[in-house]
PDB file of N, CA and C in Angstrom:
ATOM      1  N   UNK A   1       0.816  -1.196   0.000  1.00  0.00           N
ATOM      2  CA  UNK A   1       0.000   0.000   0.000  1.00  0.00           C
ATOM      3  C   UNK A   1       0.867   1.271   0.000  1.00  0.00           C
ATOM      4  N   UNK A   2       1.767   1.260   0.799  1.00  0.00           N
ATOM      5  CA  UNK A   2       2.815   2.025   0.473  1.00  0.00           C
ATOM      6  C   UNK A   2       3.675   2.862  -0.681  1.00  0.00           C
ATOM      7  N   UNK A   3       3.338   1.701  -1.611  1.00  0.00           N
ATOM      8  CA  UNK A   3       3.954   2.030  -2.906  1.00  0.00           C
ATOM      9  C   UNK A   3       2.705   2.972  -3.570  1.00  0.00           C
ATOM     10  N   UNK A   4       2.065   2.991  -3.219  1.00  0.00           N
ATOM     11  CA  UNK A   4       0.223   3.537  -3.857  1.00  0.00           C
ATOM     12  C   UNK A   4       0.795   4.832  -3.242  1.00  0.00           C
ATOM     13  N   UNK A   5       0.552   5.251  -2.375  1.00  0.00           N
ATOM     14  CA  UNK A   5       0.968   6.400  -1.317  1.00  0.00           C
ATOM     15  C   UNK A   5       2.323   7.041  -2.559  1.00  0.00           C
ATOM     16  N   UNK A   6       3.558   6.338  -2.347  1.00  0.00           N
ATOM     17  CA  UNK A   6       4.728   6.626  -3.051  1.00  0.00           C
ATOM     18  C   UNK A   6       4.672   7.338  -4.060  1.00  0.00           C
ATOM     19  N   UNK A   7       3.982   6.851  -5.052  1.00  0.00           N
ATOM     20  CA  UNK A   7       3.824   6.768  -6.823  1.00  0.00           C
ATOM     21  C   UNK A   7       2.638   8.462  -6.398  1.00  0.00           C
ATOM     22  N   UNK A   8       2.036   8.516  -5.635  1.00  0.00           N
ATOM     23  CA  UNK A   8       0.944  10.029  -5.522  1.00  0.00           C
ATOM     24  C   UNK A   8       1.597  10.897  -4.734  1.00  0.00           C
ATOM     25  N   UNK A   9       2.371  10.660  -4.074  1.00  0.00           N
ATOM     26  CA  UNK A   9       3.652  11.854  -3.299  1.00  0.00           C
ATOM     27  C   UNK A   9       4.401  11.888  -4.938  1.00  0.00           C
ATOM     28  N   UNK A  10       4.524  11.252  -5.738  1.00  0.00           N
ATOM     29  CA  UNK A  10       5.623  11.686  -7.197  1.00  0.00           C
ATOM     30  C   UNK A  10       4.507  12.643  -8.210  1.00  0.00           C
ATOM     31  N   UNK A  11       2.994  12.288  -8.009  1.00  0.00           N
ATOM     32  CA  UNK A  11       2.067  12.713  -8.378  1.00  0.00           C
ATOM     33  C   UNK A  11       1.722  14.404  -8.141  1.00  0.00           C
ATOM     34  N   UNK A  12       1.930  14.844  -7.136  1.00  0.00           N
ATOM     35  CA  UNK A  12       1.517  15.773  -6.612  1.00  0.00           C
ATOM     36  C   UNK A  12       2.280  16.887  -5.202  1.00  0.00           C
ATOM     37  N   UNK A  13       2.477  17.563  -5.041  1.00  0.00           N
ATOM     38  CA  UNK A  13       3.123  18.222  -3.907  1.00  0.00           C
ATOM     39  C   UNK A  13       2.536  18.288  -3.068  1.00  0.00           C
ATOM     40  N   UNK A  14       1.311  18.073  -2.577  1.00  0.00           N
ATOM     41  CA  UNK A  14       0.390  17.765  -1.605  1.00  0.00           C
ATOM     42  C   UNK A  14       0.767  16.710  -0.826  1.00  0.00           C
ATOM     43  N   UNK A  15       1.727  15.677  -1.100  1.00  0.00           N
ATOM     44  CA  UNK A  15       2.378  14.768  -0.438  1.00  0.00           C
ATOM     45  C   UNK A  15       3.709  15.062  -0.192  1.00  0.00           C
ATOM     46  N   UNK A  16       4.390  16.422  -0.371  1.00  0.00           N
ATOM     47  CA  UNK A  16       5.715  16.550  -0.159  1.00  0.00           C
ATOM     48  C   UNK A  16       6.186  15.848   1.308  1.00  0.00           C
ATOM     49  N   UNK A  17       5.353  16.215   2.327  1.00  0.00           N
ATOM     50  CA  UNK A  17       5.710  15.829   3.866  1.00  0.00           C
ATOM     51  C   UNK A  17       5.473  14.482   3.869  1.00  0.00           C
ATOM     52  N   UNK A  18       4.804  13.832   3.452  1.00  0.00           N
ATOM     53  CA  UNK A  18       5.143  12.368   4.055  1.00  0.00           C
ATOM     54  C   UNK A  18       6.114  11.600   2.902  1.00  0.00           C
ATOM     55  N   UNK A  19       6.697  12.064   1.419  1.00  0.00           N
ATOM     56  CA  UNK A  19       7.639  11.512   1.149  1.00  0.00           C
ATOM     57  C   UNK A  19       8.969  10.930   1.444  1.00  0.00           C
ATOM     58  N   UNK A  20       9.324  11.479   2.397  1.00  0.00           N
ATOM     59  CA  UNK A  20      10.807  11.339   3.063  1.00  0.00           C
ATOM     60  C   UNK A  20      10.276   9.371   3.904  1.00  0.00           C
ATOM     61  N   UNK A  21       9.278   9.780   4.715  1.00  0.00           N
ATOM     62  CA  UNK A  21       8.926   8.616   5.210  1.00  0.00           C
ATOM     63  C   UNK A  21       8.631   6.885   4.577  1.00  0.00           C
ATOM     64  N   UNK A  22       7.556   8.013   3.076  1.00  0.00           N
ATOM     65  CA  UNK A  22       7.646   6.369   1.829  1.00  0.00           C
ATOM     66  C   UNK A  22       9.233   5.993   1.665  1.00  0.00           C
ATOM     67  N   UNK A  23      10.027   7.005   1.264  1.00  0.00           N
ATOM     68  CA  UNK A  23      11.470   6.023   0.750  1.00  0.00           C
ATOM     69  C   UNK A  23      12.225   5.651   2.276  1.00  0.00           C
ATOM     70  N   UNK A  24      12.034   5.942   3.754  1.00  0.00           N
ATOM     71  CA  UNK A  24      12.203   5.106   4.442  1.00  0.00           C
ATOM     72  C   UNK A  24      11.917   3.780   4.740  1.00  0.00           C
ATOM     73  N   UNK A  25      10.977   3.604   4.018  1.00  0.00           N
ATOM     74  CA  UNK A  25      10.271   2.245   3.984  1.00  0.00           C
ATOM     75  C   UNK A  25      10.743   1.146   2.722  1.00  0.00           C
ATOM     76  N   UNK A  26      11.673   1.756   1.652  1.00  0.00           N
ATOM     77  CA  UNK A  26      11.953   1.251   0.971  1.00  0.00           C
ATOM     78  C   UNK A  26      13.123   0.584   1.343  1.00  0.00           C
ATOM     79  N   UNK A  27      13.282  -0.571   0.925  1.00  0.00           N
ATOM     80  CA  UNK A  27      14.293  -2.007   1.572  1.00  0.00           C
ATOM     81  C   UNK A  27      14.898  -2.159  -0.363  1.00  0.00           C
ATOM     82  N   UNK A  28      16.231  -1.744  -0.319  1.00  0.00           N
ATOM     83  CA  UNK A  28      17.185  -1.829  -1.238  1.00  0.00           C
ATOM     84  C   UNK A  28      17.323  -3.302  -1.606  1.00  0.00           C
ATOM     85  N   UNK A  29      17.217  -4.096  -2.705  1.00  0.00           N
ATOM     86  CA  UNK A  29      17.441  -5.609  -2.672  1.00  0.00           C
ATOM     87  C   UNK A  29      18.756  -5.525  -3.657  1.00  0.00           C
ATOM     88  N   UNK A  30      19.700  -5.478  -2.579  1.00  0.00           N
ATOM     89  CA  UNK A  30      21.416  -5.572  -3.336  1.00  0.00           C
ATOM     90  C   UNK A  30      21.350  -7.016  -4.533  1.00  0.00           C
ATOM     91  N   UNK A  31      20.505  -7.954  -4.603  1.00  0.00           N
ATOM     92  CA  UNK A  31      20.954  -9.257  -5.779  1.00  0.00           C
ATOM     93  C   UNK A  31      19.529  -8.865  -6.477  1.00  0.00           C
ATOM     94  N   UNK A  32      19.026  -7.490  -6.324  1.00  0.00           N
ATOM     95  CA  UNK A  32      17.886  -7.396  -7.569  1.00  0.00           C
ATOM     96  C   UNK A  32      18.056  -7.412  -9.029  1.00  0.00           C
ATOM     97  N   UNK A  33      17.497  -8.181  -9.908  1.00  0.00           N
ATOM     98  CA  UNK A  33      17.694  -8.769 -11.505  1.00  0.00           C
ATOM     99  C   UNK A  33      17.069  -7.489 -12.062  1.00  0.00           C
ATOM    100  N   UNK A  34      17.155  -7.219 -13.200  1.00  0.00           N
ATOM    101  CA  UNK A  34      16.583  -6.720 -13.627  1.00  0.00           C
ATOM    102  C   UNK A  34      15.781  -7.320 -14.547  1.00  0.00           C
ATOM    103  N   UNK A  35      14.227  -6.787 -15.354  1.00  0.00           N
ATOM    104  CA  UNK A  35      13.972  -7.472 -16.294  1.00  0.00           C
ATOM    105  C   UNK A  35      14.729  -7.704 -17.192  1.00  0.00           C
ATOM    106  N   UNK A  36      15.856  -7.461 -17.798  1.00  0.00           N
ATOM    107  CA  UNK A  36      16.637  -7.981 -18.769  1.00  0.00           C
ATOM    108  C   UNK A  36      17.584  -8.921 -18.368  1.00  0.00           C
ATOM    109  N   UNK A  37      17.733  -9.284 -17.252  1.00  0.00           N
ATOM    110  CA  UNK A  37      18.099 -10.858 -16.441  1.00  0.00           C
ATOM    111  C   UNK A  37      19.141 -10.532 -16.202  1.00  0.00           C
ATOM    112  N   UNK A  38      19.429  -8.761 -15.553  1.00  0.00           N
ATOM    113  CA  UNK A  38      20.896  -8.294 -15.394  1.00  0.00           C
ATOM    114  C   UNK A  38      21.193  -8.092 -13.766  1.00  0.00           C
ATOM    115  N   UNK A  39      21.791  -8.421 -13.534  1.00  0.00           N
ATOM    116  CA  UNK A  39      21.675  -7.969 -11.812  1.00  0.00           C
ATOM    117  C   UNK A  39      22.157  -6.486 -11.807  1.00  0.00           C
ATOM    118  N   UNK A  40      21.307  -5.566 -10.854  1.00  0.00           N
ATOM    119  CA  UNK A  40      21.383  -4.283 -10.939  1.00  0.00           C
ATOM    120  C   UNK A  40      22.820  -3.847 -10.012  1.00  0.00           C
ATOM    121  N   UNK A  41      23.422  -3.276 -10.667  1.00  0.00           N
ATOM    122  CA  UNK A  41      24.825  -2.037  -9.632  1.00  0.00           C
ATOM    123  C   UNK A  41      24.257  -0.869  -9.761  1.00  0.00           C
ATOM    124  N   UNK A  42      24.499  -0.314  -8.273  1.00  0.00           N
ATOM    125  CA  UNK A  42      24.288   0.562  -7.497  1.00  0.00           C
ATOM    126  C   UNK A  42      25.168   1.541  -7.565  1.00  0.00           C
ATOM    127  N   UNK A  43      26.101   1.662  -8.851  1.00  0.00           N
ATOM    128  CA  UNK A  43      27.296   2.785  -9.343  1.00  0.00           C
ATOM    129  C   UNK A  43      26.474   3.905  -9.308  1.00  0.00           C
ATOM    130  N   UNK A  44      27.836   4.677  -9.223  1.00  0.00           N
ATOM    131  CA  UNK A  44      27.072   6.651  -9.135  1.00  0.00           C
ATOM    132  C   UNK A  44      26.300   6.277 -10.547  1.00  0.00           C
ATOM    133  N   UNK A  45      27.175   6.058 -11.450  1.00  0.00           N
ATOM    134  CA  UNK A  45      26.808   6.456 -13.299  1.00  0.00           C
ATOM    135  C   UNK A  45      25.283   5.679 -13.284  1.00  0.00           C
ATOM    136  N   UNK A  46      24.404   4.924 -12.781  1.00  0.00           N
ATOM    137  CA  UNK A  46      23.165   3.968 -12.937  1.00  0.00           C
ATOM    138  C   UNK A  46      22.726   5.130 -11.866  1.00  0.00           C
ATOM    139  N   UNK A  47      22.922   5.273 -11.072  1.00  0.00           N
ATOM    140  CA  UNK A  47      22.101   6.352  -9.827  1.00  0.00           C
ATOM    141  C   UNK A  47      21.604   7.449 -10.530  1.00  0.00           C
ATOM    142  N   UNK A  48      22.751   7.870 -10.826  1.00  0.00           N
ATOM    143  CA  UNK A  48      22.860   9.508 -11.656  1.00  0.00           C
ATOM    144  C   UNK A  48      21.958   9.125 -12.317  1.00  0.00           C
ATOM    145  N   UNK A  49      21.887   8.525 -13.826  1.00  0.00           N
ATOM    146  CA  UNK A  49      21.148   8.401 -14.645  1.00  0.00           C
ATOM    147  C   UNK A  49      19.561   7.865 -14.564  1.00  0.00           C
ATOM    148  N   UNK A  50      19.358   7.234 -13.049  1.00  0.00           N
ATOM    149  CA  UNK A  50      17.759   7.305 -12.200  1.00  0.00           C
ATOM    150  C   UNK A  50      17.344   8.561 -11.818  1.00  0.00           C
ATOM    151  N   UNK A  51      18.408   9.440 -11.499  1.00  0.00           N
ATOM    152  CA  UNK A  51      17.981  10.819 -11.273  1.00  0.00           C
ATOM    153  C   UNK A  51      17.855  11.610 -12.019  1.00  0.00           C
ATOM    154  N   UNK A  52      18.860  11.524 -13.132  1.00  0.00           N
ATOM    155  CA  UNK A  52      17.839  12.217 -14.553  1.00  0.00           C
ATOM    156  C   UNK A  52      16.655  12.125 -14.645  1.00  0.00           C
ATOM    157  N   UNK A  53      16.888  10.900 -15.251  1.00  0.00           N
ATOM    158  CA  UNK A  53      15.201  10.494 -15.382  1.00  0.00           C
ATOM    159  C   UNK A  53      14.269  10.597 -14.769  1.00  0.00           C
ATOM    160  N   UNK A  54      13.895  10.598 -13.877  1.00  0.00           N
ATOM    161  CA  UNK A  54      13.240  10.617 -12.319  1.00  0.00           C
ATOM    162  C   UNK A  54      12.758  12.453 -13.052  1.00  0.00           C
ATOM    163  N   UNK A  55      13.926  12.897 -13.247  1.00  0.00           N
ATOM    164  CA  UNK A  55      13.756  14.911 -13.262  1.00  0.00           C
ATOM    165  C   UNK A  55      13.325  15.059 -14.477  1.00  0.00           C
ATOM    166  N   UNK A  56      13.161  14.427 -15.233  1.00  0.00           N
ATOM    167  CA  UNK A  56      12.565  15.321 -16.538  1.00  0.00           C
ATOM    168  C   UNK A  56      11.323  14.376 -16.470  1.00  0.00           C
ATOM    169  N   UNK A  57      11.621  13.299 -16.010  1.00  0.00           N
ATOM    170  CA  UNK A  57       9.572  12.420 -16.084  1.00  0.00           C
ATOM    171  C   UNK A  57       8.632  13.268 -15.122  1.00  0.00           C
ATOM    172  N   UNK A  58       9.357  13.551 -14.153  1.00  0.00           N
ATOM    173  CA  UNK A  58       8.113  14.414 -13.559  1.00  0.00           C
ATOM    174  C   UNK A  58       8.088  15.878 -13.916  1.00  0.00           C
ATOM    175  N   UNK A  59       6.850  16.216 -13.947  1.00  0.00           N
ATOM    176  CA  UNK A  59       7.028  17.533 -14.279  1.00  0.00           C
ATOM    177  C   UNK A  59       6.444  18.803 -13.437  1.00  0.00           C
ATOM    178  N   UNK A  60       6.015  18.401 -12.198  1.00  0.00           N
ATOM    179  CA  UNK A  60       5.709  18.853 -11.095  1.00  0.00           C
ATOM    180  C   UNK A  60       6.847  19.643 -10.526  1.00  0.00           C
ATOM    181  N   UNK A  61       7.411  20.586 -10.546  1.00  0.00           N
ATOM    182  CA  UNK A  61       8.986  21.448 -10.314  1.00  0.00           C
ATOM    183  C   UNK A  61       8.584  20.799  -8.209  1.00  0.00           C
ATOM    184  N   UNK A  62       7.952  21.339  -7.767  1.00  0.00           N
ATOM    185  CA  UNK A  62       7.654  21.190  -6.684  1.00  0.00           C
ATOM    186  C   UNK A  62       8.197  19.681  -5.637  1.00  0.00           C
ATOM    187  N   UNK A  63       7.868  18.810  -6.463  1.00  0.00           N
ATOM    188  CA  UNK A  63       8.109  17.508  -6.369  1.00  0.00           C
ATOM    189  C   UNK A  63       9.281  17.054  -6.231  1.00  0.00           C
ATOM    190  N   UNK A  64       9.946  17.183  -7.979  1.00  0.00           N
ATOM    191  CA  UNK A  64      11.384  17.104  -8.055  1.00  0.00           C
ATOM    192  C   UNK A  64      12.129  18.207  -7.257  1.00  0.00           C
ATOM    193  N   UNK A  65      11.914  19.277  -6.763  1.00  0.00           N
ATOM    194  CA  UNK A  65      12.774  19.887  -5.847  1.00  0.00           C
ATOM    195  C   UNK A  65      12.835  19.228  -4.538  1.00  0.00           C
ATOM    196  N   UNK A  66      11.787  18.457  -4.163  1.00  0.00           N
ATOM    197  CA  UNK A  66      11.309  17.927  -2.740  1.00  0.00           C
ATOM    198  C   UNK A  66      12.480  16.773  -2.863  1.00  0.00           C
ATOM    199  N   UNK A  67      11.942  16.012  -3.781  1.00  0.00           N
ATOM    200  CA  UNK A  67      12.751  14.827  -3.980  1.00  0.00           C
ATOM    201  C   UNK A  67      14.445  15.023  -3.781  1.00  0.00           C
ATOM    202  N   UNK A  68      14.795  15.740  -5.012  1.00  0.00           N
ATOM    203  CA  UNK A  68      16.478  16.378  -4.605  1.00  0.00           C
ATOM    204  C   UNK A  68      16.561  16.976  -3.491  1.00  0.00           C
ATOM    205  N   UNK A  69      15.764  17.901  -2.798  1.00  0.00           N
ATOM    206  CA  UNK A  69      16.378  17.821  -1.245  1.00  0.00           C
ATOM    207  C   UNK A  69      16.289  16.680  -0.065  1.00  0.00           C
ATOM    208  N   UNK A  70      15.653  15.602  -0.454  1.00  0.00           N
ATOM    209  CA  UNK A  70      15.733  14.437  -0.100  1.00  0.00           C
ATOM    210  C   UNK A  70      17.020  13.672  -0.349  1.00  0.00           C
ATOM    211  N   UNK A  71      17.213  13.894  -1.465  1.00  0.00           N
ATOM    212  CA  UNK A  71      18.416  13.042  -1.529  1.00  0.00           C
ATOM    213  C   UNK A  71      19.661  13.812  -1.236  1.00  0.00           C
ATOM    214  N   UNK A  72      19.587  14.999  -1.207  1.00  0.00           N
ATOM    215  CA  UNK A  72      21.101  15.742  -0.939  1.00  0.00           C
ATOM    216  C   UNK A  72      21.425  15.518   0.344  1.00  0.00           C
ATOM    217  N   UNK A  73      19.922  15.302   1.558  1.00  0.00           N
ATOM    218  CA  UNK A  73      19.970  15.317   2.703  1.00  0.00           C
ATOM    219  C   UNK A  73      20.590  13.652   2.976  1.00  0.00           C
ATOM    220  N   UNK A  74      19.832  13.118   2.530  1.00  0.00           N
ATOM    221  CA  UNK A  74      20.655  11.646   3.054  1.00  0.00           C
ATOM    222  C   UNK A  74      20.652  10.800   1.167  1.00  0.00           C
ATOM    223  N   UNK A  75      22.201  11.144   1.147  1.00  0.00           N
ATOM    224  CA  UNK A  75      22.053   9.940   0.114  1.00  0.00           C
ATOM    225  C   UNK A  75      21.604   8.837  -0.615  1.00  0.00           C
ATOM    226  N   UNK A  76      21.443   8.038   0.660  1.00  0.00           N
ATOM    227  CA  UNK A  76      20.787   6.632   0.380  1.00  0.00           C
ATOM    228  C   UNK A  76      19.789   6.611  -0.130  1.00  0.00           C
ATOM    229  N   UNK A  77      18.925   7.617   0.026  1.00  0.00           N
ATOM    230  CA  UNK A  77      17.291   8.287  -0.669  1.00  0.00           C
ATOM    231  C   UNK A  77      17.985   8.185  -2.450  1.00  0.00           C
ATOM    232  N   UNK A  78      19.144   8.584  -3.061  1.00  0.00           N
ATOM    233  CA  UNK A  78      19.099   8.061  -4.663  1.00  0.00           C
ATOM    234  C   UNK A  78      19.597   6.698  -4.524  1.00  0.00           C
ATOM    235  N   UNK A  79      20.104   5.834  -3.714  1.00  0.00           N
ATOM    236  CA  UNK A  79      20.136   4.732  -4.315  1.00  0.00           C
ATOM    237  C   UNK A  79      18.690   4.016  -4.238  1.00  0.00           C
ATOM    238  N   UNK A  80      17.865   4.421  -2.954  1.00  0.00           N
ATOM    239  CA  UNK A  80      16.603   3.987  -3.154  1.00  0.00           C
ATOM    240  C   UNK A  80      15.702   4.633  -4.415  1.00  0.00           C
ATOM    241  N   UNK A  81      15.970   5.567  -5.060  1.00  0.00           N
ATOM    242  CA  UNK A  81      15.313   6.040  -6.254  1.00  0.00           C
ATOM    243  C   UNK A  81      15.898   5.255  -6.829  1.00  0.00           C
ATOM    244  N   UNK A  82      16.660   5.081  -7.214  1.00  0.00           N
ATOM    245  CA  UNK A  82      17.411   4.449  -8.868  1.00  0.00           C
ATOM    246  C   UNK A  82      16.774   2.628  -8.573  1.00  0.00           C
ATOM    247  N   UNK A  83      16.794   2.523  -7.119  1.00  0.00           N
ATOM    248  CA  UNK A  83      16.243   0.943  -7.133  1.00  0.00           C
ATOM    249  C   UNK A  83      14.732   0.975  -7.806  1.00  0.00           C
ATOM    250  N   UNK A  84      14.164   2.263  -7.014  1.00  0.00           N
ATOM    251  CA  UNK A  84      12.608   2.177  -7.207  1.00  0.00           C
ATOM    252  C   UNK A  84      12.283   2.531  -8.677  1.00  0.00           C
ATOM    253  N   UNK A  85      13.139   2.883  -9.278  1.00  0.00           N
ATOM    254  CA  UNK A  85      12.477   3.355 -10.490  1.00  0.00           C
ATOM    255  C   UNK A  85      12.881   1.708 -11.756  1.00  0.00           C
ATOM    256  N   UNK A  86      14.057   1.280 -11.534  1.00  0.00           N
ATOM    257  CA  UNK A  86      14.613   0.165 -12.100  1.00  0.00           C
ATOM    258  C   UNK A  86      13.424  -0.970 -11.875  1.00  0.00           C
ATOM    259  N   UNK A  87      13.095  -0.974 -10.361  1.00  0.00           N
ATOM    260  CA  UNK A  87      12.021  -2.312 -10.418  1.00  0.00           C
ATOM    261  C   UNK A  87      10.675  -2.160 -10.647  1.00  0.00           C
ATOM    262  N   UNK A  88      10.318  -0.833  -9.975  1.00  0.00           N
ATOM    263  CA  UNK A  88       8.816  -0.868 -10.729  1.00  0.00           C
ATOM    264  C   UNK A  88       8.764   0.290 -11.424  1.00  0.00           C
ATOM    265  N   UNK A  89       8.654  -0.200 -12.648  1.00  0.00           N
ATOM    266  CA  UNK A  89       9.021   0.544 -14.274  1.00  0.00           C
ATOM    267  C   UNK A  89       7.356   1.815 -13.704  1.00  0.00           C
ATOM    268  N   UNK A  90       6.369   1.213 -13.440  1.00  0.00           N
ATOM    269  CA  UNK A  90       5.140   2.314 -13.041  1.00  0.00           C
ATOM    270  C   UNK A  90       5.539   3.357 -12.347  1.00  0.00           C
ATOM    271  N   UNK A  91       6.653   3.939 -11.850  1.00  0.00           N
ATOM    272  CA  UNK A  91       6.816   5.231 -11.448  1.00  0.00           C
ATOM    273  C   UNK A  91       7.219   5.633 -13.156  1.00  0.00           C
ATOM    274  N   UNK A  92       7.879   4.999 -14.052  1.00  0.00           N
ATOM    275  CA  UNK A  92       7.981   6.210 -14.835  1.00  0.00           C
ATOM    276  C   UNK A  92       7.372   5.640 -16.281  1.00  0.00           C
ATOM    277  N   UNK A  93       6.182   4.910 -16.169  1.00  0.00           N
ATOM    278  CA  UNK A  93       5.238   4.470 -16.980  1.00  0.00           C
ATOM    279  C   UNK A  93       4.660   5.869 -17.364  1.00  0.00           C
ATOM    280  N   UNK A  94       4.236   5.748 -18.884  1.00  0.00           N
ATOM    281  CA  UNK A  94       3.219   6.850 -19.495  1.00  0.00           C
ATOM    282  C   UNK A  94       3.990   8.228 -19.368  1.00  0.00           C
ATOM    283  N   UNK A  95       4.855   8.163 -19.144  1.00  0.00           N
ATOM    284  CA  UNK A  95       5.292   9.384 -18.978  1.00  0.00           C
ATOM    285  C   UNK A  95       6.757   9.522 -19.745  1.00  0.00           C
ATOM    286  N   UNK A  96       6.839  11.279 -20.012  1.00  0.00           N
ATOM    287  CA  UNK A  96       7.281  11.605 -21.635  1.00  0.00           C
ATOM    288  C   UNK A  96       9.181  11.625 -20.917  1.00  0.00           C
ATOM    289  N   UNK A  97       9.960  10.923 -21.262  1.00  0.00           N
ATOM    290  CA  UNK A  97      11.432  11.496 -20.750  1.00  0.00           C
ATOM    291  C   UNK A  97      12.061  11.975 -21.895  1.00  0.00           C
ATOM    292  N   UNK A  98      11.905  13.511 -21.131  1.00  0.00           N
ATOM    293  CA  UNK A  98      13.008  14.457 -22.235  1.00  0.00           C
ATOM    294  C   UNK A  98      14.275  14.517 -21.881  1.00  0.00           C
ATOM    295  N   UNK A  99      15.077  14.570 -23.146  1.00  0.00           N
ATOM    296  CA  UNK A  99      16.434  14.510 -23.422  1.00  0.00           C
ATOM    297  C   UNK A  99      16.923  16.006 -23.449  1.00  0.00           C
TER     298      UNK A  99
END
């Protein structure tokens, strides 16, 4: 249920305050596969490039500012993005990523 909550804090800034708390709840799975049967690394260069993406899919400025001061504050908040966005592709389903 959590993840429901998650995916509408990325939805909207009306959830800025309890975001910090959803990615506390997120549990990193270090031997996670990816669908292409790759096991995922947790390198800056795969992080970084979850946080791109992550910033131009949403387009809520509000959000993505929330989010980056989330992660500037405690790191581990982008490796839990880059996990969350790698395993469930529905945070950045339907949505346009500009280059």
């Amino acid at each position: 249920m959590w993840l429901v909550w998650l995916k509408l804090s990325f939805e909207s800034d009306k959830f800025n305050k309890i975001t910090s708390m959803l990615f506390d709840r997120i549990v990193v799975d270090e031997n996670f596969i990816t669908k292409e049967g790759i096991k995922y690394e947790y390198t800056d260069e795969n992080i970084n490039m979850s946080i791109s993406k992550f910033k131009h899919a949403y387009f809520c400025q509000k959000v993505v500012v929330n989010v980056h001061g989330l992660i500037k504050n405690n790191p581990e908040y982008a490796k839990k993005l880059s996990y969350l966005l790698e395993k469930y592709v529905v945070f950045l389903k339907n949505r346009q990523i500009l280059d």
